[in-house]
Protein backbone atom coordinates (compact mmCIF):
# COMPACT_ATOMS: atom_id res chain seq x y z
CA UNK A 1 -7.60 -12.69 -49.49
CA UNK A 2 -8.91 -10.15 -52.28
CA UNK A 3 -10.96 -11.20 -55.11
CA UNK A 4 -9.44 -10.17 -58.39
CA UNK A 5 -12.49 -10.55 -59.94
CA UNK A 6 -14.28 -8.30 -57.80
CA UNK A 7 -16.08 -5.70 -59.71
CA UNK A 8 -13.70 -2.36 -58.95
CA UNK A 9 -14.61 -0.50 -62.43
CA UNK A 10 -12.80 -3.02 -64.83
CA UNK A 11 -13.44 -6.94 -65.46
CA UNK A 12 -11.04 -8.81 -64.29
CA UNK A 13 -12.42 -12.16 -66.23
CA UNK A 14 -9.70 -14.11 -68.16
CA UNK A 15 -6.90 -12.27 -66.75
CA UNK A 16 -4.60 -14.34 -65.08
CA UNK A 17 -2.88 -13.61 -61.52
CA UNK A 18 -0.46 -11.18 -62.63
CA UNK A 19 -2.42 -9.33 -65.09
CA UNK A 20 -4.88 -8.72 -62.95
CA UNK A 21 -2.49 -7.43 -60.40
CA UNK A 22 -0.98 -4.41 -62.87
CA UNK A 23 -4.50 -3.84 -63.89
CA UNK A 24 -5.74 -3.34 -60.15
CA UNK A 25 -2.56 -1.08 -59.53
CA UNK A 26 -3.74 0.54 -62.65
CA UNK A 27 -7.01 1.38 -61.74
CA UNK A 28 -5.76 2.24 -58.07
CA UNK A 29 -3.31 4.96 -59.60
CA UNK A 30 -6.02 6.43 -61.22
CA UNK A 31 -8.25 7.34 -58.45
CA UNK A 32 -5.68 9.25 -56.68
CA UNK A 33 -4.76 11.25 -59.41
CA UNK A 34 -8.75 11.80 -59.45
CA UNK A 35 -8.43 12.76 -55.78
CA UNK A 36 -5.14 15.05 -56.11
CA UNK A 37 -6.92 16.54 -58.61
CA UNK A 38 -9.97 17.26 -56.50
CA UNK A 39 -8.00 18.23 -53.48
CA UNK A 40 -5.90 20.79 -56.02
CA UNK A 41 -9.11 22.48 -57.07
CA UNK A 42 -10.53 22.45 -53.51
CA UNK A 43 -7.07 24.64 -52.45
CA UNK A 44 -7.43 26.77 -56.02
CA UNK A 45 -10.67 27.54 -54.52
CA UNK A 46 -9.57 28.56 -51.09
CA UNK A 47 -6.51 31.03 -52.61
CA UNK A 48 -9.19 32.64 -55.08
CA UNK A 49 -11.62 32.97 -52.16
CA UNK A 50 -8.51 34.30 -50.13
CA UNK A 51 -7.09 36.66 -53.12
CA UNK A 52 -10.69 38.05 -53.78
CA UNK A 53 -10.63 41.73 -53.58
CA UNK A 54 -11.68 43.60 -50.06
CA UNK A 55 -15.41 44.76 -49.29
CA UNK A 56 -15.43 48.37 -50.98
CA UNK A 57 -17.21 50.19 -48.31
CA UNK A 58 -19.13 53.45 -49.27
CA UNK A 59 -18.11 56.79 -47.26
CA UNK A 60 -20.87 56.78 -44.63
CA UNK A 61 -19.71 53.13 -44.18
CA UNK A 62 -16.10 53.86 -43.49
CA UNK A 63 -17.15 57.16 -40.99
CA UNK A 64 -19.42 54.64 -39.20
CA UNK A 65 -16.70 52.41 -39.37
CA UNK A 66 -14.53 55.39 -37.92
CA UNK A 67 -17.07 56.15 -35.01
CA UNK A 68 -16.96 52.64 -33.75
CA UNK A 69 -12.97 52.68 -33.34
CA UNK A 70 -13.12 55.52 -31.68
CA UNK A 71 -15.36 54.67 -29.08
CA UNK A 72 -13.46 51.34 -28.63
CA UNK A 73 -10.29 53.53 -27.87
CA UNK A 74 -11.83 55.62 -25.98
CA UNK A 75 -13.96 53.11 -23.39
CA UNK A 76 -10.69 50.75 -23.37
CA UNK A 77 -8.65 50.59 -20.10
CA UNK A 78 -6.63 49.27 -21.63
CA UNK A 79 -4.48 49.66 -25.18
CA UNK A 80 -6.47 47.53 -28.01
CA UNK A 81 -4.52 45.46 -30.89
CA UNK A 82 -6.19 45.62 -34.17
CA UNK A 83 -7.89 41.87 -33.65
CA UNK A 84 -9.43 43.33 -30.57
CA UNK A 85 -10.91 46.19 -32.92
CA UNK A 86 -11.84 44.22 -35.49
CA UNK A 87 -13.55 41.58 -33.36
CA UNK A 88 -15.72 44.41 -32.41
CA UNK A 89 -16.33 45.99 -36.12
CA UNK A 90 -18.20 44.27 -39.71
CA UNK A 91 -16.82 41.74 -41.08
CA UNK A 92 -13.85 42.90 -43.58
CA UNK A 93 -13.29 46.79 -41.94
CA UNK A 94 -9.74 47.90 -43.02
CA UNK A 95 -8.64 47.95 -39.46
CA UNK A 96 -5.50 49.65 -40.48
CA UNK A 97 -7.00 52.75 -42.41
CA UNK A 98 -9.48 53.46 -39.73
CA UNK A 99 -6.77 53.78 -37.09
CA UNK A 100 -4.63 55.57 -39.78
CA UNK A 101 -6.92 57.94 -40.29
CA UNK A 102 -8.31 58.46 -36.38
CA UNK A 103 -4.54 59.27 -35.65
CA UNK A 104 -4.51 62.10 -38.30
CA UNK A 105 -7.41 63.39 -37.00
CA UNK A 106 -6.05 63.34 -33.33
CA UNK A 107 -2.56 64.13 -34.26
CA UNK A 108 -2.70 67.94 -33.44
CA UNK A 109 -5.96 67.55 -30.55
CA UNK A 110 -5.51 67.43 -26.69
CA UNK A 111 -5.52 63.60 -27.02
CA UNK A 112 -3.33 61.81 -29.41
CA UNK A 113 -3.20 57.92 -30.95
CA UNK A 114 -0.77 56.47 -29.79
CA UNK A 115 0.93 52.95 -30.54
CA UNK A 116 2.54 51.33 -27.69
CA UNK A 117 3.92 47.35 -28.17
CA UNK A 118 1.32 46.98 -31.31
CA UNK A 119 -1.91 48.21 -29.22
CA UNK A 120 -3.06 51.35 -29.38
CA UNK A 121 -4.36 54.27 -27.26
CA UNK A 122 -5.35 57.73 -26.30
CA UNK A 123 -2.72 59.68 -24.25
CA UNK A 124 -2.67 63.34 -23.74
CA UNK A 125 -0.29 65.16 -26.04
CA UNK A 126 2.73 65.59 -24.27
CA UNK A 127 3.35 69.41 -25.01
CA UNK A 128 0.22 70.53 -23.40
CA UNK A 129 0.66 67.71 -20.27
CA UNK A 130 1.59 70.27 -17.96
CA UNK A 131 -1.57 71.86 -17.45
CA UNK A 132 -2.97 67.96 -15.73
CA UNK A 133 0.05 68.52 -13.34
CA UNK A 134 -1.72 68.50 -9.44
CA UNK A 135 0.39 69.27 -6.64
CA UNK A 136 -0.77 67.82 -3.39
CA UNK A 137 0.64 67.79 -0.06
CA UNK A 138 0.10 64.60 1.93
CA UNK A 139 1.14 64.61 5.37
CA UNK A 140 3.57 62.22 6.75
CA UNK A 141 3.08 60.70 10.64
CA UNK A 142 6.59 60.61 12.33
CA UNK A 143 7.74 57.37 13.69
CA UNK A 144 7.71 57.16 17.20
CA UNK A 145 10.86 56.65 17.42
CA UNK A 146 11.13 60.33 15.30
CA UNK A 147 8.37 61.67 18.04
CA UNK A 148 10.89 60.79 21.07
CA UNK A 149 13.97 62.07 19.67
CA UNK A 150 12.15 65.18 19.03
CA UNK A 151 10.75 65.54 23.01
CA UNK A 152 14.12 64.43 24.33
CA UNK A 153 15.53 67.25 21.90
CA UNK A 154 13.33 69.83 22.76
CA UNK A 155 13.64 68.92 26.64
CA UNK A 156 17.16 68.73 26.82
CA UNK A 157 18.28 70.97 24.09
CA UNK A 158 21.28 71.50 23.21
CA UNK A 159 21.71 67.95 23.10
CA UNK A 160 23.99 65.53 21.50
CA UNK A 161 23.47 62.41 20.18
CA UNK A 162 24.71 60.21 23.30
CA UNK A 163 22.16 62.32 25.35
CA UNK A 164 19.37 60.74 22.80
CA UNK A 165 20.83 57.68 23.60
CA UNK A 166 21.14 57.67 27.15
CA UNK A 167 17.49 58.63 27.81
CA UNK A 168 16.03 56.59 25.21
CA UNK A 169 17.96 53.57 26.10
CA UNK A 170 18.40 52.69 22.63
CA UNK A 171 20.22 53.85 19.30
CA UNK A 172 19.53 56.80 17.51
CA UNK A 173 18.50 55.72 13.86
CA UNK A 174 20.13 58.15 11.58
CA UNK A 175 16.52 58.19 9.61
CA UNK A 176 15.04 59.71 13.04
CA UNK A 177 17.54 62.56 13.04
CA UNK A 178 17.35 63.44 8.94
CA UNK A 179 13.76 63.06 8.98
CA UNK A 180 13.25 66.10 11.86
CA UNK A 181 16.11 67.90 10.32
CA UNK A 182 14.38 67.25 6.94
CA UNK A 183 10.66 68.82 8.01
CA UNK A 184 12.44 71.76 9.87
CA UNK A 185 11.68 71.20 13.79
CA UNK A 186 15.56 70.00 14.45
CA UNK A 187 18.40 72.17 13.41
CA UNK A 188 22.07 71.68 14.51
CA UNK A 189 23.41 74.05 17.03
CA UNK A 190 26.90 73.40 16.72
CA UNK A 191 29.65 71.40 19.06
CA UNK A 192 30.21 70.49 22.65
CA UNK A 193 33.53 71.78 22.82
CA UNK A 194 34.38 69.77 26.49
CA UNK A 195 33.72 66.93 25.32
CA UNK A 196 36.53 64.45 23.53
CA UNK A 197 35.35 64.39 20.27
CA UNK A 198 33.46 67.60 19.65
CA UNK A 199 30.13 65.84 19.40
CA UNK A 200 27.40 67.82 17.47
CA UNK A 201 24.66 69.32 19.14
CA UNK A 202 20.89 69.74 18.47
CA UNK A 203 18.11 71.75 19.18
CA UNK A 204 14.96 73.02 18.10
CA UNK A 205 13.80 75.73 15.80
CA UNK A 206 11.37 78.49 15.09
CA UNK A 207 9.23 76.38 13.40
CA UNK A 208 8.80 73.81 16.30
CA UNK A 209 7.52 76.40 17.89
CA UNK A 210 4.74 77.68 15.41
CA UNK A 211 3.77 73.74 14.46
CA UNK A 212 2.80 73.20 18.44
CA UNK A 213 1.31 77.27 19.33
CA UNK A 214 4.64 78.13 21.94
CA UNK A 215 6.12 81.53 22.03
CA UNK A 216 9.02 79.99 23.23
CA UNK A 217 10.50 76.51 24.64
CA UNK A 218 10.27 77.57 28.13
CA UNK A 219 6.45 77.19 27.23
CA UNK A 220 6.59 73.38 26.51
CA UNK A 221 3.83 71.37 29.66
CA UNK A 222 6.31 70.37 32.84
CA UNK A 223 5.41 67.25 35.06
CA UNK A 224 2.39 68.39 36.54
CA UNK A 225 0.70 69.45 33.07
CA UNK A 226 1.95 66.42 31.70
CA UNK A 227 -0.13 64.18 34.60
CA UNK A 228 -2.74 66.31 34.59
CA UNK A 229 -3.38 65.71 30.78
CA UNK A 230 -2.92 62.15 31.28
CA UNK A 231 0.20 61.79 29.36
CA UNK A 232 2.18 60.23 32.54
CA UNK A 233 1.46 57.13 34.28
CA UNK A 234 0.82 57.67 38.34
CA UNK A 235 2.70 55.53 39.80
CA UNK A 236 6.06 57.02 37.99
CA UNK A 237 9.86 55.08 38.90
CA UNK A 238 11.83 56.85 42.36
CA UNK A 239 13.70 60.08 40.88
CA UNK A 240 11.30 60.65 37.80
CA UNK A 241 11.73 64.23 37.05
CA UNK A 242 10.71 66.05 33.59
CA UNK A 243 13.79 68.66 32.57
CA UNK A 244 12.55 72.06 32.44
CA UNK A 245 12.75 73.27 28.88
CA UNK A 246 15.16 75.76 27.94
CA UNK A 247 16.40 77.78 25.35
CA UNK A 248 20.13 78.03 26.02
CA UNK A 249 22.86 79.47 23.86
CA UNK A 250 24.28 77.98 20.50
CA UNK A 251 27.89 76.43 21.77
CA UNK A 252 29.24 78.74 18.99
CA UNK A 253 29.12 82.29 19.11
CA UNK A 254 28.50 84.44 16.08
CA UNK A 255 32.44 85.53 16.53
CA UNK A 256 33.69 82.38 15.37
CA UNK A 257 32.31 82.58 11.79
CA UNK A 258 35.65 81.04 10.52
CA UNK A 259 35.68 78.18 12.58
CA UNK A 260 31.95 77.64 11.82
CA UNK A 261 32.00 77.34 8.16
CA UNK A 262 34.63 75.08 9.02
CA UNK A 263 32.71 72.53 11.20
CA UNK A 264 29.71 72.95 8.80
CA UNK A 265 32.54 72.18 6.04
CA UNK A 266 33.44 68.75 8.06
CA UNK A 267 30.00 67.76 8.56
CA UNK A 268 28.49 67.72 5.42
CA UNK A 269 31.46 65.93 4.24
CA UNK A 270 33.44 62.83 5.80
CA UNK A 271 36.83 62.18 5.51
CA UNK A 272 36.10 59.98 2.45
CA UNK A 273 34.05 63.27 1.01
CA UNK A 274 30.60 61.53 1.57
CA UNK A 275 27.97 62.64 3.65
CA UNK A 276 28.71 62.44 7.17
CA UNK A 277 26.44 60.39 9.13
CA UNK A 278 24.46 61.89 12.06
């Protein structure tokens, strides 16, 4: 139970119940409005502390300043936001003038600020990117499925696709085909004209010949230079025989020029108009 007549600031003495009750709810009203008051002067502080003018910094301050945001850009690998700067720089650096200013200075240079999703970073000025262009040539390893449909090609030229087929014992991929027609060492040598269908035929080329040092396809290893290098197993099935390579002549002559650009007409176009498929 409280005492009324405990000693809160005021006497209480000769009051009776309920006096004493509006003068404790008095007295209890007035220390919160002491306390608002003291919590209102505390946040008066905090928004004059907060609307306080910015450090002035002197010249060699603000080029120092400059340096130091420059370096940051530069080192970064990756782009910096202006808290990442400014975690790095004094206290109260106008983050926002120093990078306004670096990009002036960069704006017509080699390198150029450049904001990207509120970071920022060097990038080389896109009219003079050219010159960082590099062309390379990286060489690409056939498949082996490529490498056999090549030596059945070049063995058994001209050759159509069933031919692939039947030696391989498996489907020609239409990736094996374009990829050797692609690099040059396939080329298509026209149609088998006795067969239902018309089925294309393919061959090697020229440049076959100067990738692997032949004069000509005659000059492509037989059976015994392929067992002599190794390349053949010894014990080889009943009726193993290696074709010997040979040039042979396109199925159509250079008199049917008409009917040519006609087939070449058909093939690089379906009956839908898309690309036929080899």
């Amino acid at each position: 139970m409280m005492d009324l007549d405990a000693d809160g600031g005021r006497d209480f003495k000769g009051l009776d119940a309920r006096e004493a009750q509006e003068a404790l709810a008095e007295e209890l009203t007035h220390e919160t409005e002491e306390q608002d008051s003291v919590s209102d002067d505390t946040e008066e502080t905090k928004e004059t502390e907060a609307a306080a003018p910015a450090v002035e910094w002197s010249e060699e301050d603000l080029a120092e300043h400059l340096r130091m945001v420059e370096a940051l850009l530069f080192a970064a690998d990756e782009p910096l936001d202006e808290k990442s700067i400014a975690d790095r720089l004094p206290a109260g650096a106008d983050i926002p003038q120093l990078i306004a200013r670096l990009a002036a200075d960069y704006e017509k240079r080699g390198v150029m600020l450049k904001r990207i999703d509120k970071k920022w970073r060097f990038v080389t000025a896109p009219d003079i990117a050219h010159v960082l262009d590099k062309e390379k040539v990286t060489p690409r390893k056939l498949s082996r499925a490529a490498l056999e449909t090549l030596a059945i090609i070049a063995y058994h030229q001209p050759c159509t696709r069933a031919d692939i087929e039947d030696v391989r014992g498996v489907a020609v991929s239409k990736g094996s085909l374009d990829q050797l027609l692609e690099i040059g060492w396939a080329r298509i040598r026209g149609k088998r004209r006795d067969t239902p269908g018309q089925p294309i035929l393919y061959g090697t080329t020229e440049d076959f010949l100067q990738h692997f040092g032949l004069e000509n396809i005659e000059d492509l290893p037989g059976l015994a230079d392929l067992k002599a290098a190794g390349l053949l197993d010894a014990r080889l099935p009943p009726g193993f025989s290696v074709p010997t390579p040979r040039a042979g002549d396109d199925e159509e002559s250079e008199e049917e020029d008409g009917e040519g650009a006609e087939f070449a007409q058909d093939f690089l176009a379906g009956d839908d108009g898309e690309a036929a498929d080899l």
